[in-house]
N, C-alpha and C. Protein backbone atom coordinates (compact mmCIF):
# COMPACT_ATOMS: atom_id res chain seq x y z
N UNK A 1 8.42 -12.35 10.33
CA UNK A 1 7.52 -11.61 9.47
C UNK A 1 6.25 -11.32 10.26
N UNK A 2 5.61 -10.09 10.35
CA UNK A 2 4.70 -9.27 10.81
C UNK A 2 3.52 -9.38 9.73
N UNK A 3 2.28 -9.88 9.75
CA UNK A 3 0.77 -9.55 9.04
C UNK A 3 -0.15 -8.65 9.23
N UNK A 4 0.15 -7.65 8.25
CA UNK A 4 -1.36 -7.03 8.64
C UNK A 4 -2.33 -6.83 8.12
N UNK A 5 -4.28 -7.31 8.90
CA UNK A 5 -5.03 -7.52 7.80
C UNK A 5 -5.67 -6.13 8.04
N UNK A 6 -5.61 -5.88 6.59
CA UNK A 6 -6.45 -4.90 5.92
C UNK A 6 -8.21 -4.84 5.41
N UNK A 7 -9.08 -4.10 6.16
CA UNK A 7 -10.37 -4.79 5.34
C UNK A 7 -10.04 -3.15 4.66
N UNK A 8 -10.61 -3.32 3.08
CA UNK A 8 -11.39 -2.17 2.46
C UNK A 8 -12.53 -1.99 2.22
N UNK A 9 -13.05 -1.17 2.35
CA UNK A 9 -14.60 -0.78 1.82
C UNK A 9 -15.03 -0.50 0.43
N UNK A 10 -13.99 0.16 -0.04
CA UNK A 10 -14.30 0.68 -1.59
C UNK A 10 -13.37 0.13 -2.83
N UNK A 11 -13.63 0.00 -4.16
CA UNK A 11 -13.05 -0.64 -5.40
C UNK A 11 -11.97 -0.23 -4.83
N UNK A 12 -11.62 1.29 -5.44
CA UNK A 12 -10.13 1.51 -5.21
C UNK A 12 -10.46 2.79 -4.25
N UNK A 13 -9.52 2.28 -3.25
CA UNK A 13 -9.33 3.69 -2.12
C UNK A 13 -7.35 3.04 -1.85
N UNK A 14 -7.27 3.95 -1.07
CA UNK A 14 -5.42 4.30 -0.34
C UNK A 14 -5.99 4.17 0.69
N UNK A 15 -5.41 3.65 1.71
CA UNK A 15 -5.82 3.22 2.94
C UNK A 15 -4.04 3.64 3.78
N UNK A 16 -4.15 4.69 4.90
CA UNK A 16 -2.68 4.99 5.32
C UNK A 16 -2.20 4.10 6.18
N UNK A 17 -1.53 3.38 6.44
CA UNK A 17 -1.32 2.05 7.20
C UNK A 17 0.17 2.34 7.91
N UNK A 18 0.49 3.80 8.01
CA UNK A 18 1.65 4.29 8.37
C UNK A 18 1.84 4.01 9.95
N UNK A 19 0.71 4.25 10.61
CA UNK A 19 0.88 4.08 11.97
C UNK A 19 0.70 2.73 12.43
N UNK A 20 -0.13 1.50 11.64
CA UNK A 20 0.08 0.42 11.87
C UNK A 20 1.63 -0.14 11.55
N UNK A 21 1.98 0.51 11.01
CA UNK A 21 3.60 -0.56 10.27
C UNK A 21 4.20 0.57 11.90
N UNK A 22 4.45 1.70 12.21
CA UNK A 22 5.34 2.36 13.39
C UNK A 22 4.74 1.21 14.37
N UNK A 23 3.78 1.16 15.10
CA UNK A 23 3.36 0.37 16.27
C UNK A 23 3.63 -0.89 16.14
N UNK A 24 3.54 -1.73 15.03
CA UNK A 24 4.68 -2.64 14.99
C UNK A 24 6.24 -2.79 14.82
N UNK A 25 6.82 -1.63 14.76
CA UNK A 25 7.78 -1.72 14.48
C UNK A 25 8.47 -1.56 15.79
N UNK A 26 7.50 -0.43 16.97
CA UNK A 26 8.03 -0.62 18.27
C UNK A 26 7.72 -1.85 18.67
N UNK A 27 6.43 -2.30 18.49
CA UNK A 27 6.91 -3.60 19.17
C UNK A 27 8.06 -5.06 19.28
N UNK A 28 8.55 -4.80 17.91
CA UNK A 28 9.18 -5.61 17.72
C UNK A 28 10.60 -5.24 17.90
N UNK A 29 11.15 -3.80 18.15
CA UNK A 29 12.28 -3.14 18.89
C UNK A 29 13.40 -2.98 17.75
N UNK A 30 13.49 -2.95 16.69
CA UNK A 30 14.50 -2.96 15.53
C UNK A 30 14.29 -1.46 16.21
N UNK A 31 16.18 -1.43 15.81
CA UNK A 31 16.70 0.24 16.11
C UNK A 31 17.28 0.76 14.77
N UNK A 32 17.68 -0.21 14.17
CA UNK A 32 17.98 -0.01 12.64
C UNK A 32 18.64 -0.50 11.68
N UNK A 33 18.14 -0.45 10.20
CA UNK A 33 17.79 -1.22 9.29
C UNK A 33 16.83 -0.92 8.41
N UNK A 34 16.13 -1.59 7.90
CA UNK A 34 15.13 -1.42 6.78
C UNK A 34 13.50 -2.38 7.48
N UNK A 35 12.53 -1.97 7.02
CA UNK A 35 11.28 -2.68 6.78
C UNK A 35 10.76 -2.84 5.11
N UNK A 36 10.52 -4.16 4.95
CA UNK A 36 9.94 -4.40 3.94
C UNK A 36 8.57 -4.12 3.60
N UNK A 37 7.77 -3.24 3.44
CA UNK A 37 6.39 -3.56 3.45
C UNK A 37 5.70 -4.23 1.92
N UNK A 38 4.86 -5.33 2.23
CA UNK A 38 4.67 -6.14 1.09
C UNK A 38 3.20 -6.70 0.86
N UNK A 39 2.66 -6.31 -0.27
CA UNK A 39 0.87 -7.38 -0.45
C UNK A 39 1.56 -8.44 -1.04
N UNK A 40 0.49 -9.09 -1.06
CA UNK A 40 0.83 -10.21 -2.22
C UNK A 40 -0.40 -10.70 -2.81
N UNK A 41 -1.25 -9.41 -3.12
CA UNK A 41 -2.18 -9.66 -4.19
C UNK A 41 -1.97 -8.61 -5.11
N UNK A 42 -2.66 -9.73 -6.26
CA UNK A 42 -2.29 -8.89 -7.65
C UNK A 42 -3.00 -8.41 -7.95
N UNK A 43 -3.23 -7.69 -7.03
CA UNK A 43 -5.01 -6.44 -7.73
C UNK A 43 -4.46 -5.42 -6.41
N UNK A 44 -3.43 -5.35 -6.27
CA UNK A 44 -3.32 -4.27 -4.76
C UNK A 44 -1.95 -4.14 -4.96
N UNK A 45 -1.53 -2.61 -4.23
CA UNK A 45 -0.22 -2.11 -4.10
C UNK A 45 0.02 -1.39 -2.95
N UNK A 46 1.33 -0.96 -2.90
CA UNK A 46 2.17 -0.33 -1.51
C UNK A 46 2.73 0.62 -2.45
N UNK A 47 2.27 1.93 -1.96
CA UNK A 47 3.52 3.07 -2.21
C UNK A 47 3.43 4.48 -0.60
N UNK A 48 4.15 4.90 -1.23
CA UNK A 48 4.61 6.07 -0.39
C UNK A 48 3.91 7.50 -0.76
N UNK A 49 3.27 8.24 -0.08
CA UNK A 49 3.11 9.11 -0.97
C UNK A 49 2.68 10.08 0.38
N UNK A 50 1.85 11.86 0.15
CA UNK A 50 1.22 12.51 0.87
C UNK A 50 0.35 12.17 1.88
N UNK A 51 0.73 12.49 3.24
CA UNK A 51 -0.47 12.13 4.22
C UNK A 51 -1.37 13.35 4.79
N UNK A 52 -0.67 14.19 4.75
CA UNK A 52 -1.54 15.80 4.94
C UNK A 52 -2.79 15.90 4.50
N UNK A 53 -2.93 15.63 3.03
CA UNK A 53 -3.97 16.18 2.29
C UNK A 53 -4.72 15.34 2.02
N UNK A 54 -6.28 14.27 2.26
CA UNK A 54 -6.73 13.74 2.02
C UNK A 54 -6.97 13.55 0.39
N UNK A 55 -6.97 14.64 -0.16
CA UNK A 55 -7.14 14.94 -1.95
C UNK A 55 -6.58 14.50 -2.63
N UNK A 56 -4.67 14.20 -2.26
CA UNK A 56 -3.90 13.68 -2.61
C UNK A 56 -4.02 11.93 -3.61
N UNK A 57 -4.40 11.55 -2.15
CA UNK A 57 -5.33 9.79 -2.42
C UNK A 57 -6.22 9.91 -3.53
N UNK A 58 -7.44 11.21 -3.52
CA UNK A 58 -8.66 11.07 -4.20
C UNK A 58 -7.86 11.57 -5.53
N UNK A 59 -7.36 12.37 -5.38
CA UNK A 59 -6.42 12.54 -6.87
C UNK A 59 -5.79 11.26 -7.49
N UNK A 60 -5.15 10.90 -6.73
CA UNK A 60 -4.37 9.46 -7.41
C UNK A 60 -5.38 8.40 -7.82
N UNK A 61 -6.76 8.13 -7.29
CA UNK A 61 -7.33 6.83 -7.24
C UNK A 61 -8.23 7.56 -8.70
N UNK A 62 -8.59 8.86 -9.00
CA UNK A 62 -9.22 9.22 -9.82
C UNK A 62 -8.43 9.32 -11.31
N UNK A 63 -6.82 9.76 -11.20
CA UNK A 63 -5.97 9.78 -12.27
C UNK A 63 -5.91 7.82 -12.87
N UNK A 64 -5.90 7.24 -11.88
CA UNK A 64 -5.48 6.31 -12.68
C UNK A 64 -6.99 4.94 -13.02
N UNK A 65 -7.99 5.45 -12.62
CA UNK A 65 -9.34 5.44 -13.05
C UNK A 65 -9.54 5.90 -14.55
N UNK A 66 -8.65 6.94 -14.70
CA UNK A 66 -9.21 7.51 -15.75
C UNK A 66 -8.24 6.97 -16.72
N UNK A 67 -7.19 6.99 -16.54
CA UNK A 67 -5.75 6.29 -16.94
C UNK A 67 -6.36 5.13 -17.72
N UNK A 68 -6.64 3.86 -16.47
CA UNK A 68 -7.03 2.38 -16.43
C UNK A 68 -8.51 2.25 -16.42
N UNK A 69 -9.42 2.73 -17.16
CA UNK A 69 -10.58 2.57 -16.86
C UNK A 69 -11.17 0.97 -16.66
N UNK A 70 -12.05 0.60 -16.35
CA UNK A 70 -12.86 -0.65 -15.98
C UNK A 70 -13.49 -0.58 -17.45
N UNK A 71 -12.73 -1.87 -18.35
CA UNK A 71 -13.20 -1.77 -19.72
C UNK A 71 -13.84 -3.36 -20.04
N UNK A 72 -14.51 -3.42 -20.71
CA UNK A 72 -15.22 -4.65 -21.52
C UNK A 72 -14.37 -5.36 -22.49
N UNK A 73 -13.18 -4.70 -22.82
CA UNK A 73 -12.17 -5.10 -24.19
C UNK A 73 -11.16 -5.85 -23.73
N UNK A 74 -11.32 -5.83 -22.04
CA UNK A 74 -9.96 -6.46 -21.60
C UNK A 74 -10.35 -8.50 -22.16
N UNK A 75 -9.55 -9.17 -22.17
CA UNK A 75 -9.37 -10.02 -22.11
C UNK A 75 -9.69 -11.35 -20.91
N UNK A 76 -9.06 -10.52 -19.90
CA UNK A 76 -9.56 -11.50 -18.66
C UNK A 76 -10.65 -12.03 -18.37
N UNK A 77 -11.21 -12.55 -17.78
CA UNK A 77 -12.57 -13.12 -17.57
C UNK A 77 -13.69 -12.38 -16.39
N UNK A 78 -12.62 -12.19 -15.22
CA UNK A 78 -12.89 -11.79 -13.98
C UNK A 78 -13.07 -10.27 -13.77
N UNK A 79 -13.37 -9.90 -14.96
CA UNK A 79 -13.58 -8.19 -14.80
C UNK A 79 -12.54 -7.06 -14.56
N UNK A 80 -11.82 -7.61 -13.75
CA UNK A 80 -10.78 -6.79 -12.86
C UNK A 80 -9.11 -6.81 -13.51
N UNK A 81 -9.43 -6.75 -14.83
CA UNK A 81 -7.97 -6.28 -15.58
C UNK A 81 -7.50 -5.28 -15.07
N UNK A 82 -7.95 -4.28 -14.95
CA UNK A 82 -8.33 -2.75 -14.85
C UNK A 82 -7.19 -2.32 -13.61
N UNK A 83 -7.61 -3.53 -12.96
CA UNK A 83 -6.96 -3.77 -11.47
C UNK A 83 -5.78 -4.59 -10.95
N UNK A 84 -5.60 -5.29 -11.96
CA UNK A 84 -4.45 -5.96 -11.76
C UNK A 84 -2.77 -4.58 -12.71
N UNK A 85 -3.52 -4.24 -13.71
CA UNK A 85 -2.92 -3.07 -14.40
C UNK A 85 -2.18 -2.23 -13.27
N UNK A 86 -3.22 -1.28 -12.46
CA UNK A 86 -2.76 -0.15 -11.66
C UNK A 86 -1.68 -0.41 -10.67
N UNK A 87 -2.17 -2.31 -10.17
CA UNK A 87 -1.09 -2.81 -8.93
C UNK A 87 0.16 -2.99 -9.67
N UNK A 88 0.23 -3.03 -10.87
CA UNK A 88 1.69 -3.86 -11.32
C UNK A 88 2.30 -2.67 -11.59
N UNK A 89 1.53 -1.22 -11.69
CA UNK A 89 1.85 0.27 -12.48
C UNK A 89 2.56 0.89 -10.60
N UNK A 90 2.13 0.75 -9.39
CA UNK A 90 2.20 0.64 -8.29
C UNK A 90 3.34 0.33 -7.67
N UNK A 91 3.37 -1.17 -7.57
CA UNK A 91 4.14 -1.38 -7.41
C UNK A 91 3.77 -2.59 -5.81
N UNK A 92 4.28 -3.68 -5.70
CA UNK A 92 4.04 -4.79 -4.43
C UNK A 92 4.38 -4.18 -3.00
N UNK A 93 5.54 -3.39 -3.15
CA UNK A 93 6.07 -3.21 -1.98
C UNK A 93 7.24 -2.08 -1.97
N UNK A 94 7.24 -1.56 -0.79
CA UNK A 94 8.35 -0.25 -0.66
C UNK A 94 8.93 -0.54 0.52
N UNK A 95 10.25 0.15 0.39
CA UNK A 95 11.40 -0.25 1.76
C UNK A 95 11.51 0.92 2.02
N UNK A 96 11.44 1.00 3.90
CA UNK A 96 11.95 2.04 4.54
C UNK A 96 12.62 1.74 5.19
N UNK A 97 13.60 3.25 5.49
CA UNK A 97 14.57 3.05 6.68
C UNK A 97 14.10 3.16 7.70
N UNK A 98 14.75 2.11 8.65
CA UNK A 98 14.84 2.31 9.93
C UNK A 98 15.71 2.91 11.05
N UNK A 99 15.66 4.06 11.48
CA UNK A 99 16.97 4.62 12.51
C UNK A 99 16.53 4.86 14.16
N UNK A 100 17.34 4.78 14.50
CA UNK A 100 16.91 4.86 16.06
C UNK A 100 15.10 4.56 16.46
N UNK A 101 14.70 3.16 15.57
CA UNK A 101 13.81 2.91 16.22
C UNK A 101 12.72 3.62 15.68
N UNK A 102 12.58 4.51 14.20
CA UNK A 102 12.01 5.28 13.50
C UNK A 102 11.99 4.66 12.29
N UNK A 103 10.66 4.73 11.91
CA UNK A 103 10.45 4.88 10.35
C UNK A 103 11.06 6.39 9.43
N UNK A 104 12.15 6.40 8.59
CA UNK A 104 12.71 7.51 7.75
C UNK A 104 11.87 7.81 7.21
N UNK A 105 10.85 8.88 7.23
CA UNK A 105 9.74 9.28 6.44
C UNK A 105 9.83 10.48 6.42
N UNK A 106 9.79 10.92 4.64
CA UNK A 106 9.89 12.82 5.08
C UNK A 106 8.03 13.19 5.85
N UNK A 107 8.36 14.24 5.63
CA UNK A 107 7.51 15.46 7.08
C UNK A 107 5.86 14.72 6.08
N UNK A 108 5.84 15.11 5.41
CA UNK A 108 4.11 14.70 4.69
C UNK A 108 3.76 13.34 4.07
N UNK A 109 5.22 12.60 4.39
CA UNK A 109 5.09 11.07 3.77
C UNK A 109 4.43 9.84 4.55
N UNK A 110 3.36 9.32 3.97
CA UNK A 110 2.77 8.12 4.41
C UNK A 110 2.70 6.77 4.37
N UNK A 111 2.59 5.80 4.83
CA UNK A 111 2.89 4.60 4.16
C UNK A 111 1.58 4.13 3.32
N UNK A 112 0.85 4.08 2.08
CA UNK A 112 -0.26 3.66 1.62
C UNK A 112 -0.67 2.24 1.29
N UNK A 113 -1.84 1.73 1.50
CA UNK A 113 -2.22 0.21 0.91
C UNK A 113 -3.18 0.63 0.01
N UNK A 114 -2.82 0.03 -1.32
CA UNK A 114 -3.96 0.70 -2.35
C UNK A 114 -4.60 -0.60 -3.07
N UNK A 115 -5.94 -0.61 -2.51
CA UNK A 115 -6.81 -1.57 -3.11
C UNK A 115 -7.20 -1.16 -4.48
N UNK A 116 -7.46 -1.90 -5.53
CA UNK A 116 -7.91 -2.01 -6.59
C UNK A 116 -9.10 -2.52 -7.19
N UNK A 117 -9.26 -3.55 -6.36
CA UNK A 117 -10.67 -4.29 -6.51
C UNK A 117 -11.10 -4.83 -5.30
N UNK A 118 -11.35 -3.92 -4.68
CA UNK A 118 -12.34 -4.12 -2.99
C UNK A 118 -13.68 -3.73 -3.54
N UNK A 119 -14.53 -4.19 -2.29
CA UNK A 119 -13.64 -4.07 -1.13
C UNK A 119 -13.25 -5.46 -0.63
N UNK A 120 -12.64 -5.86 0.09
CA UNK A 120 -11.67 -7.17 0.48
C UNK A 120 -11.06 -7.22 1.66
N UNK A 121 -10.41 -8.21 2.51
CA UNK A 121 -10.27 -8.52 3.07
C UNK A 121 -8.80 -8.83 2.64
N UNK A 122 -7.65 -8.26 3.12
CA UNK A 122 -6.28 -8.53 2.54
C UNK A 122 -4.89 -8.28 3.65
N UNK A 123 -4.03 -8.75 3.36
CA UNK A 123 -3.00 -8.83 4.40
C UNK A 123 -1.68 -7.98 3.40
N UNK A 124 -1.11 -7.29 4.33
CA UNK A 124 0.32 -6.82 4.48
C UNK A 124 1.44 -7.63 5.39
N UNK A 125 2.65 -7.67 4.63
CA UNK A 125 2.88 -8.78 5.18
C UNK A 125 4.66 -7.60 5.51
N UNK A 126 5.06 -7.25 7.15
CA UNK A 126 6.42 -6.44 7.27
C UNK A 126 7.82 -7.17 7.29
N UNK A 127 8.55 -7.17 7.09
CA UNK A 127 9.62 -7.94 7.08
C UNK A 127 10.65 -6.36 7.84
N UNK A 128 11.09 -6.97 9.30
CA UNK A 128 12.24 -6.09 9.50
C UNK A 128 13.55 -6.51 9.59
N UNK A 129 14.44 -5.81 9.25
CA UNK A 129 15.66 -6.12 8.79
C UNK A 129 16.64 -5.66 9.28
N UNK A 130 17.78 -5.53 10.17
CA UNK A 130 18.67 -5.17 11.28
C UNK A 130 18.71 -5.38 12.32
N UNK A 131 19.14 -4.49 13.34
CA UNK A 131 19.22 -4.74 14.34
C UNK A 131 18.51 -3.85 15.61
């Protein structure tokens, strides 16, 4: 298993972590198979999405702001319901293929780390799988 630490700057931003997960993935020489990519905090998620368009991110982090707002009614103690909501709506982790030593990614697809309640200091954790 491969770690990677993530700092964020902002509550919620997408952070593209696509070229960190490829440069480890050469290093570690899998020709093919799958990668696991995985947080394991519950205020943060992994998905896949647009890397072209910076707007894309600001669209998503603003839809589900508005979605999940930062409310006073939640229950929790620690403020950050709001945030544990969007990661579980998200999702922990996404699997890609691996082929000849490539991440399977269509043409505008990125790998994302989406903080929720940064900014923070947080790890991704890769799991590769084949050969």
């Amino acid at each position: 298993m491969i770690t990677l630490n993530i700092n964020t700057s902002a509550r919620c931003q997408l952070a593209d972590i696509t070229r960190d997960v490829e440069n480890r993935l050469a290093a570690h020489g899998l020709s093919d198979g799958i990668v696991v990519v995985y947080t394991p905090h519950t205020t943060s998620a992994i998905t896949i999405n647009e890397n072209a368009d910076p707007d894309v991110q600001t669209d998503m982090n603003a839809f589900l702001s508005k979605l999940i707002p930062v409310s006073r009614d939640f229950r929790h103690s620690e403020g950050n319901s709001d945030s544990h909501i969007k990661a579980s709506l998200v999702g922990a982790s996404e699997t890609v293929i691996v082929e000849k030593g490539r991440l399977i990614l269509g043409t505008w697809q990125g790998i994302y780390f989406c903080e929720f309640d940064g900014p923070r200091n947080r790890k991704v954790y890769l799991k590769f799988i084949g050969s």
